[in-house]
C-alpha atoms as a PDB file:
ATOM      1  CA  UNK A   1     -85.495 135.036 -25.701  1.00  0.00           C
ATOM      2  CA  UNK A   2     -83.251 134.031 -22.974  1.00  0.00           C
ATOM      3  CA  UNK A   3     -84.206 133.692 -19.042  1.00  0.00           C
ATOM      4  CA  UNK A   4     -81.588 134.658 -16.341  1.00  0.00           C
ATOM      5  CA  UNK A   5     -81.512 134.551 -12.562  1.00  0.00           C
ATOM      6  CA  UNK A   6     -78.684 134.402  -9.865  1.00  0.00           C
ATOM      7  CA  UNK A   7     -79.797 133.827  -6.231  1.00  0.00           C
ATOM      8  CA  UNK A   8     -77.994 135.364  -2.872  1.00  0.00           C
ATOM      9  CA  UNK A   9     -78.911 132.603   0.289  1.00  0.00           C
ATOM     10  CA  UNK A  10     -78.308 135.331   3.086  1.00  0.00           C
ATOM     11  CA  UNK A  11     -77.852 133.922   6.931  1.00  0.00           C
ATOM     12  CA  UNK A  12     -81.129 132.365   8.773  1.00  0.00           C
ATOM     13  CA  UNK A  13     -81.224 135.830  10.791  1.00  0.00           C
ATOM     14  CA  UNK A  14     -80.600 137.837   8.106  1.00  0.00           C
ATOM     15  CA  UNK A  15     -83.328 141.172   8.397  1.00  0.00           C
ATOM     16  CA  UNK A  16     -84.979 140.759   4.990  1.00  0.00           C
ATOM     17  CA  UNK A  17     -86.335 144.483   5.257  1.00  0.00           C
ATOM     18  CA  UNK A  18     -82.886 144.946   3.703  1.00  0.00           C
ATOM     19  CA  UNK A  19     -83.984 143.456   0.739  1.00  0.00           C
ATOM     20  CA  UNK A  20     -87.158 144.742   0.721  1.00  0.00           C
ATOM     21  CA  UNK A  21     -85.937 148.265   0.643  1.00  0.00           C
ATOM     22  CA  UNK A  22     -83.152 147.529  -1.387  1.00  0.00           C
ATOM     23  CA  UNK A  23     -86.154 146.242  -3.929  1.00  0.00           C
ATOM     24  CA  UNK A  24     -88.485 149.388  -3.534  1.00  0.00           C
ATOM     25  CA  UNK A  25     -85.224 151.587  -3.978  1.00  0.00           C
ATOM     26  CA  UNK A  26     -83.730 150.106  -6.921  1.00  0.00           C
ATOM     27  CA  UNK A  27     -86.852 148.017  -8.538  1.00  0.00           C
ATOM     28  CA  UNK A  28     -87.638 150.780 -10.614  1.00  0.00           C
ATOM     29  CA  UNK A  29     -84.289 151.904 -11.939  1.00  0.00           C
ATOM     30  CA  UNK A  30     -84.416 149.252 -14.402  1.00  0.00           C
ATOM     31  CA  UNK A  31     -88.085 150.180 -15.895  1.00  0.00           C
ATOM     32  CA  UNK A  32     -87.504 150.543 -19.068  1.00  0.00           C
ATOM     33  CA  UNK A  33     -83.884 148.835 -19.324  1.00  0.00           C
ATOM     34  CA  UNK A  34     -82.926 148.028 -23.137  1.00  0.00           C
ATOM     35  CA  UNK A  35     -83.874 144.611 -24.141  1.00  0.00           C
ATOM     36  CA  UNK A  36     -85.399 143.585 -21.436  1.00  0.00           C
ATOM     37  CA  UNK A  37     -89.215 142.305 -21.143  1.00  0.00           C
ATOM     38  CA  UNK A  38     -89.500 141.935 -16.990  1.00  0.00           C
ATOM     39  CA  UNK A  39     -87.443 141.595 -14.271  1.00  0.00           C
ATOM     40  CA  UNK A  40     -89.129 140.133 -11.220  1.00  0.00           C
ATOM     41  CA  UNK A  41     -87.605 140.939  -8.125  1.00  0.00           C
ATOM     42  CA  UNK A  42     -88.041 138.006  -6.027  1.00  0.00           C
ATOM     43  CA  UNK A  43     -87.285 137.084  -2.257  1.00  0.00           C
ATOM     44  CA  UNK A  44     -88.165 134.110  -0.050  1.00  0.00           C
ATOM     45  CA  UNK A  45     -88.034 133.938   3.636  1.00  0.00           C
ATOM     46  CA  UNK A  46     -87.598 130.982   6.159  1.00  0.00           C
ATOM     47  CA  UNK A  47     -90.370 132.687   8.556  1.00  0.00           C
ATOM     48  CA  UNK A  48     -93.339 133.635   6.002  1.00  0.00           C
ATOM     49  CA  UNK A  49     -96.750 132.644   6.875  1.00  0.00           C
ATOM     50  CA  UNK A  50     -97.879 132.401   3.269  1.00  0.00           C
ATOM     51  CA  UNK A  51     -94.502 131.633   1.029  1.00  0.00           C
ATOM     52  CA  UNK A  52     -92.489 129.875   3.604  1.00  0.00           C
ATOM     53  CA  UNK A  53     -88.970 128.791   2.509  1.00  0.00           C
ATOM     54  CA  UNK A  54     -85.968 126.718   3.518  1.00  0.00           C
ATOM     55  CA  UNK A  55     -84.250 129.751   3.619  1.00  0.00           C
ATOM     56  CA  UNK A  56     -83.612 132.949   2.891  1.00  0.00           C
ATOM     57  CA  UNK A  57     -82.931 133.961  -0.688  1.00  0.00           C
ATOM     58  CA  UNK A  58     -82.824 137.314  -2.773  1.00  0.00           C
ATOM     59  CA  UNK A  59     -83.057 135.633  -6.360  1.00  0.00           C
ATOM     60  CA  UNK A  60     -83.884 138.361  -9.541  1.00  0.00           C
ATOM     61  CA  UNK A  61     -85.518 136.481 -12.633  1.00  0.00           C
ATOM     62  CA  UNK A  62     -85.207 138.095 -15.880  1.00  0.00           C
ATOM     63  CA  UNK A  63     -86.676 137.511 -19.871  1.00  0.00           C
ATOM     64  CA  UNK A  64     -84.554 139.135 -22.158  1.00  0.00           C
ATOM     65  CA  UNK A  65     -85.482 139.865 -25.896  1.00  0.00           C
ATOM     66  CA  UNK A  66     -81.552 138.737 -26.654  1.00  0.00           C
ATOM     67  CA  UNK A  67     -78.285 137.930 -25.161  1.00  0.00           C
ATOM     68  CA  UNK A  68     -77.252 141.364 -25.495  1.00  0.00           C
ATOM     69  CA  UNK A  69     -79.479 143.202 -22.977  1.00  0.00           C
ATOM     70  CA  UNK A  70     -77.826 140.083 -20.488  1.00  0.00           C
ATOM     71  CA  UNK A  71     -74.312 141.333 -21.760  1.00  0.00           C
ATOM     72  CA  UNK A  72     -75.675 145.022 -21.177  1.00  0.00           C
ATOM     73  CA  UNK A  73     -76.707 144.693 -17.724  1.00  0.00           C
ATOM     74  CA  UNK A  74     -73.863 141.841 -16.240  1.00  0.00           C
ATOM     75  CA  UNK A  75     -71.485 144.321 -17.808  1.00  0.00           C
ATOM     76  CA  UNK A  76     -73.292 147.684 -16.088  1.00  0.00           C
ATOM     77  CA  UNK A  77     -72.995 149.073 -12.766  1.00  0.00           C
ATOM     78  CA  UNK A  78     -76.293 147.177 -11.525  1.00  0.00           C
ATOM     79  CA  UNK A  79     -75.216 144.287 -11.482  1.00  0.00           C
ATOM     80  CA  UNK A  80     -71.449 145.529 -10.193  1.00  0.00           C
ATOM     81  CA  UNK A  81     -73.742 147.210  -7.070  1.00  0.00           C
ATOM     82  CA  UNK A  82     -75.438 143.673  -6.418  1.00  0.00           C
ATOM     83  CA  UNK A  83     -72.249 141.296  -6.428  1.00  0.00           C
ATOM     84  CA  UNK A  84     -70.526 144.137  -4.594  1.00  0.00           C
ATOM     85  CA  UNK A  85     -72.980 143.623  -1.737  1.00  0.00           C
ATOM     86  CA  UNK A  86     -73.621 139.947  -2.027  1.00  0.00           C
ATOM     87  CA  UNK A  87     -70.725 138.222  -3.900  1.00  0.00           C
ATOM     88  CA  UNK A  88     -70.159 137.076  -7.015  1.00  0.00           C
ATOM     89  CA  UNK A  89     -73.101 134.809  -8.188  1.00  0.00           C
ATOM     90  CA  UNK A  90     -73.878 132.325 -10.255  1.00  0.00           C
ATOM     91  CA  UNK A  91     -75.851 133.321 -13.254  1.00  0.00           C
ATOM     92  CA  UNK A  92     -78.133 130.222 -14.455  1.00  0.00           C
ATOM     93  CA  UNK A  93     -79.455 130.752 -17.915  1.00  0.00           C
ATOM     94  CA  UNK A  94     -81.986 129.044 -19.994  1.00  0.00           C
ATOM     95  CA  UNK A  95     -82.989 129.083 -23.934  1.00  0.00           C
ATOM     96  CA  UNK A  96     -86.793 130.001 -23.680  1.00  0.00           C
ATOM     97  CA  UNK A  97     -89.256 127.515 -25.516  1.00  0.00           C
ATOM     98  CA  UNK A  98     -92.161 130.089 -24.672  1.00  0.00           C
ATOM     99  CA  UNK A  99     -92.969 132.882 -23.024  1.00  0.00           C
ATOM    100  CA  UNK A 100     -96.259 134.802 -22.344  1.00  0.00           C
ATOM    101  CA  UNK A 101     -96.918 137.510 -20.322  1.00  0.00           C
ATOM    102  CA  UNK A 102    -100.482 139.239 -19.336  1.00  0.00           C
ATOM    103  CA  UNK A 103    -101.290 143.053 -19.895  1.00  0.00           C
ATOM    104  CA  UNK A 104    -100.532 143.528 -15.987  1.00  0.00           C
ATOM    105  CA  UNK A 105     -97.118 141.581 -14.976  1.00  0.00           C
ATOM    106  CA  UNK A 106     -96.372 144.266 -12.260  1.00  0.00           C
ATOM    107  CA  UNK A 107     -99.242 143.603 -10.314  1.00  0.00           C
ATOM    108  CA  UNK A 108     -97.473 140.234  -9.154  1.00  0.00           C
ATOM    109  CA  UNK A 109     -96.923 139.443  -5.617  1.00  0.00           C
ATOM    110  CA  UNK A 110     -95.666 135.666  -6.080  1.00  0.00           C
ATOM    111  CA  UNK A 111     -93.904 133.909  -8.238  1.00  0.00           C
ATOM    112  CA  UNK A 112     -93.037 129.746  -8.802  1.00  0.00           C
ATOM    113  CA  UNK A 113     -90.094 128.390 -10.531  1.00  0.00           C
ATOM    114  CA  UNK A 114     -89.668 125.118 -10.785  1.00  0.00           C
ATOM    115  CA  UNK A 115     -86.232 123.621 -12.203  1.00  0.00           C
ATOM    116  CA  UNK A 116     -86.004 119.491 -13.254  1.00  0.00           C
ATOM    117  CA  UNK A 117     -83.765 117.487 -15.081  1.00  0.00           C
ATOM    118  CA  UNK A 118     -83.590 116.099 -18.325  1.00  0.00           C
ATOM    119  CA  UNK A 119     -83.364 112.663 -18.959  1.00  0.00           C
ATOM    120  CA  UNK A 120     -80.365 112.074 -21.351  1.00  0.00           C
ATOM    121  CA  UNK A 121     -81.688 110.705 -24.810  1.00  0.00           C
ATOM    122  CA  UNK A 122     -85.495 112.443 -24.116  1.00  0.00           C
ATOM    123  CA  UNK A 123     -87.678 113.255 -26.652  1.00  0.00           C
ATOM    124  CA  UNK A 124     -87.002 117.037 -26.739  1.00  0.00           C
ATOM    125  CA  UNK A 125     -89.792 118.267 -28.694  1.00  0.00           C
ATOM    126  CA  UNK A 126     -92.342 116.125 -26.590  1.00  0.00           C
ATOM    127  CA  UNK A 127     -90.584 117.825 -23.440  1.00  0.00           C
ATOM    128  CA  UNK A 128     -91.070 121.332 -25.327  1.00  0.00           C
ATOM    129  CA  UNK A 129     -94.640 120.989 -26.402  1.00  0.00           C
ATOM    130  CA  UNK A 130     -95.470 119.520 -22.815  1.00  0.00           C
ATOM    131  CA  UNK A 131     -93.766 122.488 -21.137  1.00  0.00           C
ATOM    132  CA  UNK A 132     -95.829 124.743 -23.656  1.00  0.00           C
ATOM    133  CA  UNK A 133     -98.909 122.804 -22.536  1.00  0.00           C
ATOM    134  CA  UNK A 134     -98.024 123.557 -18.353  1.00  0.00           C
ATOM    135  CA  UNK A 135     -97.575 126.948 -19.389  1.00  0.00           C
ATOM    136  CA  UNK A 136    -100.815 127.664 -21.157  1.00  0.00           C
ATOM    137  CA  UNK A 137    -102.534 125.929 -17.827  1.00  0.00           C
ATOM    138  CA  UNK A 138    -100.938 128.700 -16.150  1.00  0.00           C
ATOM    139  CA  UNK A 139    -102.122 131.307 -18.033  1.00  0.00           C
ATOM    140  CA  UNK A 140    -105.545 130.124 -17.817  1.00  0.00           C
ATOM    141  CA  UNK A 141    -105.521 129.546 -14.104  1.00  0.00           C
ATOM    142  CA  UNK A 142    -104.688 133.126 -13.617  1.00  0.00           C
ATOM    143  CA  UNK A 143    -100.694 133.270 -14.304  1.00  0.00           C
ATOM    144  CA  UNK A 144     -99.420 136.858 -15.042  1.00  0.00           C
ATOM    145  CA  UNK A 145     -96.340 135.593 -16.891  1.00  0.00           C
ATOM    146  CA  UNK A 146     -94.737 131.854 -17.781  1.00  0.00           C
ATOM    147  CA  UNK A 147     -91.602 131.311 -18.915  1.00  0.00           C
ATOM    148  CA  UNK A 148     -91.149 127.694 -20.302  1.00  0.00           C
ATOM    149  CA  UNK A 149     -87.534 127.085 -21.010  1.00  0.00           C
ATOM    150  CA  UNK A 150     -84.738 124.979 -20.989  1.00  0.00           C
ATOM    151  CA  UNK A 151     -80.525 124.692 -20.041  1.00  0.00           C
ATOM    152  CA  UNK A 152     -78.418 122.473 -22.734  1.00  0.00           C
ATOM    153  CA  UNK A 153     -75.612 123.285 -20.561  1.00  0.00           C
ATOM    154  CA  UNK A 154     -76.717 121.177 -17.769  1.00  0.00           C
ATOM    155  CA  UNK A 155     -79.753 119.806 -19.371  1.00  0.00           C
ATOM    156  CA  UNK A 156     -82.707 121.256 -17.014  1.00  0.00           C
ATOM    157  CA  UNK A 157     -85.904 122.174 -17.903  1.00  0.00           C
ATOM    158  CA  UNK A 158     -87.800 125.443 -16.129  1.00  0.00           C
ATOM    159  CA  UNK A 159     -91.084 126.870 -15.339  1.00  0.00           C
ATOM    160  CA  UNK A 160     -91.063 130.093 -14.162  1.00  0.00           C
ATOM    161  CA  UNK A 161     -94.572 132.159 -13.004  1.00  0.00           C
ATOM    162  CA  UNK A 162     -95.593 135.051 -11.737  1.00  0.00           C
ATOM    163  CA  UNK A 163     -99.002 135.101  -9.456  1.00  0.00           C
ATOM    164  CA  UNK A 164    -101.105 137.606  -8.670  1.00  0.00           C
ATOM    165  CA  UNK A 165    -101.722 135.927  -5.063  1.00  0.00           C
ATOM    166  CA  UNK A 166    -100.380 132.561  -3.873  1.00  0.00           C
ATOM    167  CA  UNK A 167    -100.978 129.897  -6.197  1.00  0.00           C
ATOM    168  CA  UNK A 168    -103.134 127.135  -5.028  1.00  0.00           C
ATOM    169  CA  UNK A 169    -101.322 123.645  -6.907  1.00  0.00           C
ATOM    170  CA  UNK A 170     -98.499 124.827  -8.457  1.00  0.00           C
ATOM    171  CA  UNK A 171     -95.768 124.002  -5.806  1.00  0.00           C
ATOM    172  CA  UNK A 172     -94.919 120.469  -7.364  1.00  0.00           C
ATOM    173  CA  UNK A 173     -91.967 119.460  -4.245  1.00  0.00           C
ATOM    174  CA  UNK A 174     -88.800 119.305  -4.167  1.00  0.00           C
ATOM    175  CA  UNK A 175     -87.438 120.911  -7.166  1.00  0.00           C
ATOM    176  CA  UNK A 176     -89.779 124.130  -6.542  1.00  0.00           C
ATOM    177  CA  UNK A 177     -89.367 127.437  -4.924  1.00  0.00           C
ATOM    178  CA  UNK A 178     -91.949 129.855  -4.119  1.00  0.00           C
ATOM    179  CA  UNK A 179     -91.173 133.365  -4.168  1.00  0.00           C
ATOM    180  CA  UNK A 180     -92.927 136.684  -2.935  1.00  0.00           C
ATOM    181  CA  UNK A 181     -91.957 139.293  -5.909  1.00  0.00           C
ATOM    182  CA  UNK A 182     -91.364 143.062  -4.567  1.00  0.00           C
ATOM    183  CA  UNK A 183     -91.465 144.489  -8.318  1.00  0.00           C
ATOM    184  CA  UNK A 184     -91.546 143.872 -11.520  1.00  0.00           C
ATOM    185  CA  UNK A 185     -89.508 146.355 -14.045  1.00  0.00           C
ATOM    186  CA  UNK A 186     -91.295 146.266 -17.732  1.00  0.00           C
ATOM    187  CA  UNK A 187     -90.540 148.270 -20.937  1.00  0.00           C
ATOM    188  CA  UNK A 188     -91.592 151.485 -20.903  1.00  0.00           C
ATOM    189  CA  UNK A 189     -94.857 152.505 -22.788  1.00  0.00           C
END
């Protein structure tokens, strides 16, 4: 499995209702997409009362069964609609250690990712298992989905989850971003 997202910082008066309806519009176009097990659509706002941010963002995460449904969907006419009306972005990509995801993903209304770096000369299976371990915790303290996964490229390590309210401890500073999700697109049944 492979984990994607590309993020869109829009202006500090930028109306996010465009991204919310841009979310309820096309959110559900890619239910069902080919190789894909969810896309959360995510968005953070400088003025929230419960998911503050920095700034604004519009910042997709995906889980893809296989580099393939990535190459599918960068190639398609999605993704040509979303850098025609944002830019071209930056796709970050990491190799998934695990993944779990509950019977009911889509009923998700936050999400956490956290992104650190790896020491150079680490002990990479004691970073995987630990990662593996903070996932599990996340499951059991009510997580709908983890992704625990990591970037060779740039040697970062990731924790991505998806909350069915705001999480109470799992903001861990400076390298974390908390995210309100608008949908979540699944395989169909």
């Amino acid at each position: 499995m492979i984990a994607m997202q590309y993020s869109f910082s829009l202006p500090a008066d930028y109306d996010m209702e465009i991204i919310d309806r841009r979310i309820r519009d096309k959110g559900p176009l890619l239910d069902g997409f080919p190789r894909l097990r969810f896309k959360a659509y995510l968005s953070a706002r400088k003025q929230d009362d419960k998911a503050a941010s920095t700034e604004n963002l519009y910042a997709p995460f995906y889980l893809w069964d296989e580099a393939a449904g990535i190459d599918s969907f960068l190639s398609g006419p999605g993704f040509a609609a979303v850098s025609g009306d944002f830019g071209w972005p930056s796709v970050q990509t990491w190799i998934v250690w695990q993944a779990d995801i509950a019977a009911n993903p889509g009923d998700a209304k936050f999400a956490t990712r956290d992104i650190r770096p790896i020491a150079p000369h680490c002990n990479l299976a004691a970073l995987r298992e630990n990662a593996m371990d903070d996932a599990k915790r996340a499951m059991a303290a009510g997580a709908l989905a983890t992704v625990a996964a990591f970037d060779p490229t740039e040697w970062r390590q990731l924790q991505f989850c998806l909350w069915p309210d705001v999480p109470g401890d799992q903001m861990t500073g400076e390298t974390s971003q908390l995210y309100r999700v608008g949908h979540v697109s699944l395989p169909l049944a």
